[in-house]
PDB file of N, CA and C in Angstrom:
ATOM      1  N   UNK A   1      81.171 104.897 125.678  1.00  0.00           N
ATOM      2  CA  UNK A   1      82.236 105.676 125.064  1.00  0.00           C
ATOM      3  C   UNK A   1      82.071 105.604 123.536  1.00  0.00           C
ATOM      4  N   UNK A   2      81.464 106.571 122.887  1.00  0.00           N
ATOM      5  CA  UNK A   2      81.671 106.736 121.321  1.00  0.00           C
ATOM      6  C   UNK A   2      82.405 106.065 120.783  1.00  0.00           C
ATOM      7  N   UNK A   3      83.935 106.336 120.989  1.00  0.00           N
ATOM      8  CA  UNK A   3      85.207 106.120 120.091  1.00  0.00           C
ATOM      9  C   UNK A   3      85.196 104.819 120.439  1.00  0.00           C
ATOM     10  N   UNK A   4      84.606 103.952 121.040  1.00  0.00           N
ATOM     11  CA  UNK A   4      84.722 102.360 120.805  1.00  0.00           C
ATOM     12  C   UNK A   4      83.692 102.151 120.174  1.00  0.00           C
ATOM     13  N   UNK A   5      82.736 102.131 120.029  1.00  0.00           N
ATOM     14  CA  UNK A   5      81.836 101.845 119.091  1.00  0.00           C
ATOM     15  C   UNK A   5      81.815 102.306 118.073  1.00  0.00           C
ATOM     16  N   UNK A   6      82.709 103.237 117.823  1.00  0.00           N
ATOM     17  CA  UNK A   6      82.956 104.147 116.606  1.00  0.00           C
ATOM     18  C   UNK A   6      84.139 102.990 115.738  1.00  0.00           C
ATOM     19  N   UNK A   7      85.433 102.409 116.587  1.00  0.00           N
ATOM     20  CA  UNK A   7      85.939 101.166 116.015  1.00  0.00           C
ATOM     21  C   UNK A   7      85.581  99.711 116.086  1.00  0.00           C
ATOM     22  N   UNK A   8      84.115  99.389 117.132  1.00  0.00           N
ATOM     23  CA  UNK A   8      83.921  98.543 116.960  1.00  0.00           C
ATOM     24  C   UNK A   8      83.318  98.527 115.260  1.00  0.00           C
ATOM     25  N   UNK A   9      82.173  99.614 115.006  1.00  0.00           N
ATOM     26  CA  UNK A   9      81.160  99.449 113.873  1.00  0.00           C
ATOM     27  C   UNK A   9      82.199  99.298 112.605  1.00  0.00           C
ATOM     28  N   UNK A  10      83.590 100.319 112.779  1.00  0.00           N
ATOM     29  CA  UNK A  10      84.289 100.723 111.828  1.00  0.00           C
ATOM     30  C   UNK A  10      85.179  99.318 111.063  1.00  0.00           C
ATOM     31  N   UNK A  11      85.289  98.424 112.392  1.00  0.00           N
ATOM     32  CA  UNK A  11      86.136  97.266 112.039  1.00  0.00           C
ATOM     33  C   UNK A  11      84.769  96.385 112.100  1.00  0.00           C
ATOM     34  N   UNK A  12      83.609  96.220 112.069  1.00  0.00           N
ATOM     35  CA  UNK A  12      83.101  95.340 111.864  1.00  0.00           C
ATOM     36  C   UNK A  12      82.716  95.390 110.139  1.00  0.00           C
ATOM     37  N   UNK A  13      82.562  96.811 109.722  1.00  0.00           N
ATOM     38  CA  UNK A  13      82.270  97.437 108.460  1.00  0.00           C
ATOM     39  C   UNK A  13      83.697  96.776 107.643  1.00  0.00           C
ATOM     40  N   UNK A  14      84.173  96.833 108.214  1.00  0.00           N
ATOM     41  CA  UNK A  14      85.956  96.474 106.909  1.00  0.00           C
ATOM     42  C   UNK A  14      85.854  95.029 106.950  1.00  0.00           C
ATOM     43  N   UNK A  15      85.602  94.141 108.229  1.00  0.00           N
ATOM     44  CA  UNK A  15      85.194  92.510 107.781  1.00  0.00           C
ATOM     45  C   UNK A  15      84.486  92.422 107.464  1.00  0.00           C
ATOM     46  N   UNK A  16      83.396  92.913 107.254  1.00  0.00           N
ATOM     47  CA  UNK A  16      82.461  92.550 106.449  1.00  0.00           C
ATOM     48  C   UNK A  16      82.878  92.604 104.970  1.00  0.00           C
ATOM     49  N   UNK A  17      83.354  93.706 104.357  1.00  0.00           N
ATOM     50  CA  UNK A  17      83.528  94.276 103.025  1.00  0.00           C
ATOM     51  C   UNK A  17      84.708  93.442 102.755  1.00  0.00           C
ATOM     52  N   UNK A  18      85.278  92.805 103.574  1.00  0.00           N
ATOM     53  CA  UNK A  18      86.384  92.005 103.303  1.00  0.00           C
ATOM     54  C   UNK A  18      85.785  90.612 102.705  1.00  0.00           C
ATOM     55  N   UNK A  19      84.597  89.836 103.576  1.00  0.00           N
ATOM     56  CA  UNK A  19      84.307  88.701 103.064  1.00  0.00           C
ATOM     57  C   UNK A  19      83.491  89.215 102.010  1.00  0.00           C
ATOM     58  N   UNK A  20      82.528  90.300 101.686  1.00  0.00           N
ATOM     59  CA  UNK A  20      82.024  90.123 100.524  1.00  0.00           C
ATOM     60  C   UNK A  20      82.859  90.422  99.108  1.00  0.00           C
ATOM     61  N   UNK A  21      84.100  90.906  99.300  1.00  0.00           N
ATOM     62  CA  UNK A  21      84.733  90.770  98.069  1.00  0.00           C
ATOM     63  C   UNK A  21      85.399  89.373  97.940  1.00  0.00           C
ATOM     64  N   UNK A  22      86.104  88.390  98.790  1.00  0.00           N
ATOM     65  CA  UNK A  22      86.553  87.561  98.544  1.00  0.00           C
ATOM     66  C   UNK A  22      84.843  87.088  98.351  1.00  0.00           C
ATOM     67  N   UNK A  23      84.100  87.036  98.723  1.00  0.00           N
ATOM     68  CA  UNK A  23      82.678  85.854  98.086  1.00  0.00           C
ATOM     69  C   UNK A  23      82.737  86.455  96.326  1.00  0.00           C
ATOM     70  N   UNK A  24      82.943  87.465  95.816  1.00  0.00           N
ATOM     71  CA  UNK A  24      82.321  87.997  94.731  1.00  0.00           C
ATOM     72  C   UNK A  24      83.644  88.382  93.795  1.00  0.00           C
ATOM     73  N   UNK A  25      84.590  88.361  94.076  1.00  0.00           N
ATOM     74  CA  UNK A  25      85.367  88.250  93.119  1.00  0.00           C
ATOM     75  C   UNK A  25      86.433  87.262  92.591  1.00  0.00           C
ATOM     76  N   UNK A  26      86.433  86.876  90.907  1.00  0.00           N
ATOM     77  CA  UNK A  26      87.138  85.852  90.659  1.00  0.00           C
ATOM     78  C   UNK A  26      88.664  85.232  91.758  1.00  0.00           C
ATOM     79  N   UNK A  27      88.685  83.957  91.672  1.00  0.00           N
ATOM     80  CA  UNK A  27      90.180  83.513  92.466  1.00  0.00           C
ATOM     81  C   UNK A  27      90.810  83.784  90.678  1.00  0.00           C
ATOM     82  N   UNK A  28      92.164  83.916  91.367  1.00  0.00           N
ATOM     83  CA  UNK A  28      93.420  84.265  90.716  1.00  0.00           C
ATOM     84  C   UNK A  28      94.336  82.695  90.683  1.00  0.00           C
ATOM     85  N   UNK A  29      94.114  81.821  89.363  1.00  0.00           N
ATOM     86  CA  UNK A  29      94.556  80.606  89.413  1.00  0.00           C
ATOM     87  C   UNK A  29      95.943  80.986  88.162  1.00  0.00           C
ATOM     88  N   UNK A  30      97.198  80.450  89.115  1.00  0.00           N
ATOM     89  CA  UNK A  30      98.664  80.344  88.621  1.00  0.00           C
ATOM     90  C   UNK A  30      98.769  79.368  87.302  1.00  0.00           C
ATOM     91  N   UNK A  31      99.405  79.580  86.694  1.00  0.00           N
ATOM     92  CA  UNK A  31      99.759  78.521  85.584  1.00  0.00           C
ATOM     93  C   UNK A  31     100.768  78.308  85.458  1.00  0.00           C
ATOM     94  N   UNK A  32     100.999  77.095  85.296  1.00  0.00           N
ATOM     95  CA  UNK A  32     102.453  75.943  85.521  1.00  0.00           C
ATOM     96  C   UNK A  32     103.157  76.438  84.213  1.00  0.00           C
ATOM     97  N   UNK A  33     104.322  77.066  84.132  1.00  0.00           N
ATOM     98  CA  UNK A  33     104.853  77.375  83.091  1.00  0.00           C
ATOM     99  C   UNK A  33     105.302  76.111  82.702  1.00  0.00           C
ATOM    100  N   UNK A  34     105.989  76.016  81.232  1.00  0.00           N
ATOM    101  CA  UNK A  34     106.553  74.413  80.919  1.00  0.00           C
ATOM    102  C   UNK A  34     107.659  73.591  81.857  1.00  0.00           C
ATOM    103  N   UNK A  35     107.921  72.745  81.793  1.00  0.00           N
ATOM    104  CA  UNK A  35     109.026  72.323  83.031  1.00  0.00           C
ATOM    105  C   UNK A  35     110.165  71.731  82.052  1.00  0.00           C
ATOM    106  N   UNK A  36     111.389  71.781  82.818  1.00  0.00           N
ATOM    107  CA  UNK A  36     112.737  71.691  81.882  1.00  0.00           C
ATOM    108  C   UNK A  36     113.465  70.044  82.828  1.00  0.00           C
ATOM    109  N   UNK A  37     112.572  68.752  81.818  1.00  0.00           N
ATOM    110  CA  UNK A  37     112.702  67.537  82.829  1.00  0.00           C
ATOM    111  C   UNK A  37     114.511  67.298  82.680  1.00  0.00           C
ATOM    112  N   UNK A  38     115.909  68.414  81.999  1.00  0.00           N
ATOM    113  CA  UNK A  38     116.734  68.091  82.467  1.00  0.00           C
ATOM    114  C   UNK A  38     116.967  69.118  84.111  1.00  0.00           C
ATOM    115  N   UNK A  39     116.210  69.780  84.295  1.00  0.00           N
ATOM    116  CA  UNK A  39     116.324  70.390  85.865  1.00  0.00           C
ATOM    117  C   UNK A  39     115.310  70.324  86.580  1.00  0.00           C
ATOM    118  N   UNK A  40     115.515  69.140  87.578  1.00  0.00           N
ATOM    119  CA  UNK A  40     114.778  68.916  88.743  1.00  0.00           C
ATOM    120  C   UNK A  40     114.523  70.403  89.417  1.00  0.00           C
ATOM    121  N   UNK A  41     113.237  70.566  89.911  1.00  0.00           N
ATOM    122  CA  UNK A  41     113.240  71.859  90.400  1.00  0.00           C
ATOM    123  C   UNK A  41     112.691  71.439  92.131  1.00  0.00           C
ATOM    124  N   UNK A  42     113.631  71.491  92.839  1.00  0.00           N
ATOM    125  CA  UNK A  42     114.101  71.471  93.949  1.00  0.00           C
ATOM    126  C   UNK A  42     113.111  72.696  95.058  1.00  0.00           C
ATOM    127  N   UNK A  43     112.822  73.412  94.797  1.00  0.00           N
ATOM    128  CA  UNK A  43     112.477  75.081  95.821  1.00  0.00           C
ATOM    129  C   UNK A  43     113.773  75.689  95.640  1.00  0.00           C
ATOM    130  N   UNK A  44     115.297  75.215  95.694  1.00  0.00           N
ATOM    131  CA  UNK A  44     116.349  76.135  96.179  1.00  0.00           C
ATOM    132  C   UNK A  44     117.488  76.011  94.864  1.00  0.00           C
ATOM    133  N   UNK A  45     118.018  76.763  94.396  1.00  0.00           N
ATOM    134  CA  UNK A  45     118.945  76.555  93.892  1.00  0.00           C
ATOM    135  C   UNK A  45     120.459  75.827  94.002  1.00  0.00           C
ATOM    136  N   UNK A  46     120.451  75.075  93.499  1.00  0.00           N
ATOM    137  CA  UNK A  46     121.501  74.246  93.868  1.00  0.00           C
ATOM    138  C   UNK A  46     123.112  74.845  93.821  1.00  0.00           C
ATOM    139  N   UNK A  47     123.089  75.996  93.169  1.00  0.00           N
ATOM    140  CA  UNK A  47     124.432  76.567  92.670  1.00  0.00           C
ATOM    141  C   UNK A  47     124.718  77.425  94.019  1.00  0.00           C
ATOM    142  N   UNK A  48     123.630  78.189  94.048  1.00  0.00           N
ATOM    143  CA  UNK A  48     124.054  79.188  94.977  1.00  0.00           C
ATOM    144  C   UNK A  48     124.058  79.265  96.703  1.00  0.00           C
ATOM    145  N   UNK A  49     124.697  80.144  97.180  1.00  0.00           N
ATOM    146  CA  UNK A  49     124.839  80.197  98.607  1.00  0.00           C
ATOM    147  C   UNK A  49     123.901  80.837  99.210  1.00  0.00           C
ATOM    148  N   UNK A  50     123.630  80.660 100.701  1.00  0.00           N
ATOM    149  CA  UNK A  50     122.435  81.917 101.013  1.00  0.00           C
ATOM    150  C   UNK A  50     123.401  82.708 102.120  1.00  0.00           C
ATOM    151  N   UNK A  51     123.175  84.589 101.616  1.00  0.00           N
ATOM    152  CA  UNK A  51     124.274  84.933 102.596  1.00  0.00           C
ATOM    153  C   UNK A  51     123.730  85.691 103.678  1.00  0.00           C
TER     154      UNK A  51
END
């Protein structure tokens, strides 16, 4: 049947092109903005509610 080999090649073509851009293009590294040592930074806000 064509149309399966037509998405096997098609999805083997997109993983592929998938690992060669993650091999070949820079990682994206975050930077620690300054920290405010009078606020513990928790993950959650301490003030607010979750609704």
């Amino acid at each position: 049947m064509p149309i399966i080999r037509y998405f096997i090649f098609v999805g083997g073509l997109l993983l592929a092109l998938l690992f060669a851009v993650d091999r070949y293009l820079p990682v994206r590294v975050e930077r620690a903005g300054p920290s405010d040592p009078a606020r513990p930074s928790t993950g959650s806000p301490q003030g607010e509610r979750f609704r």
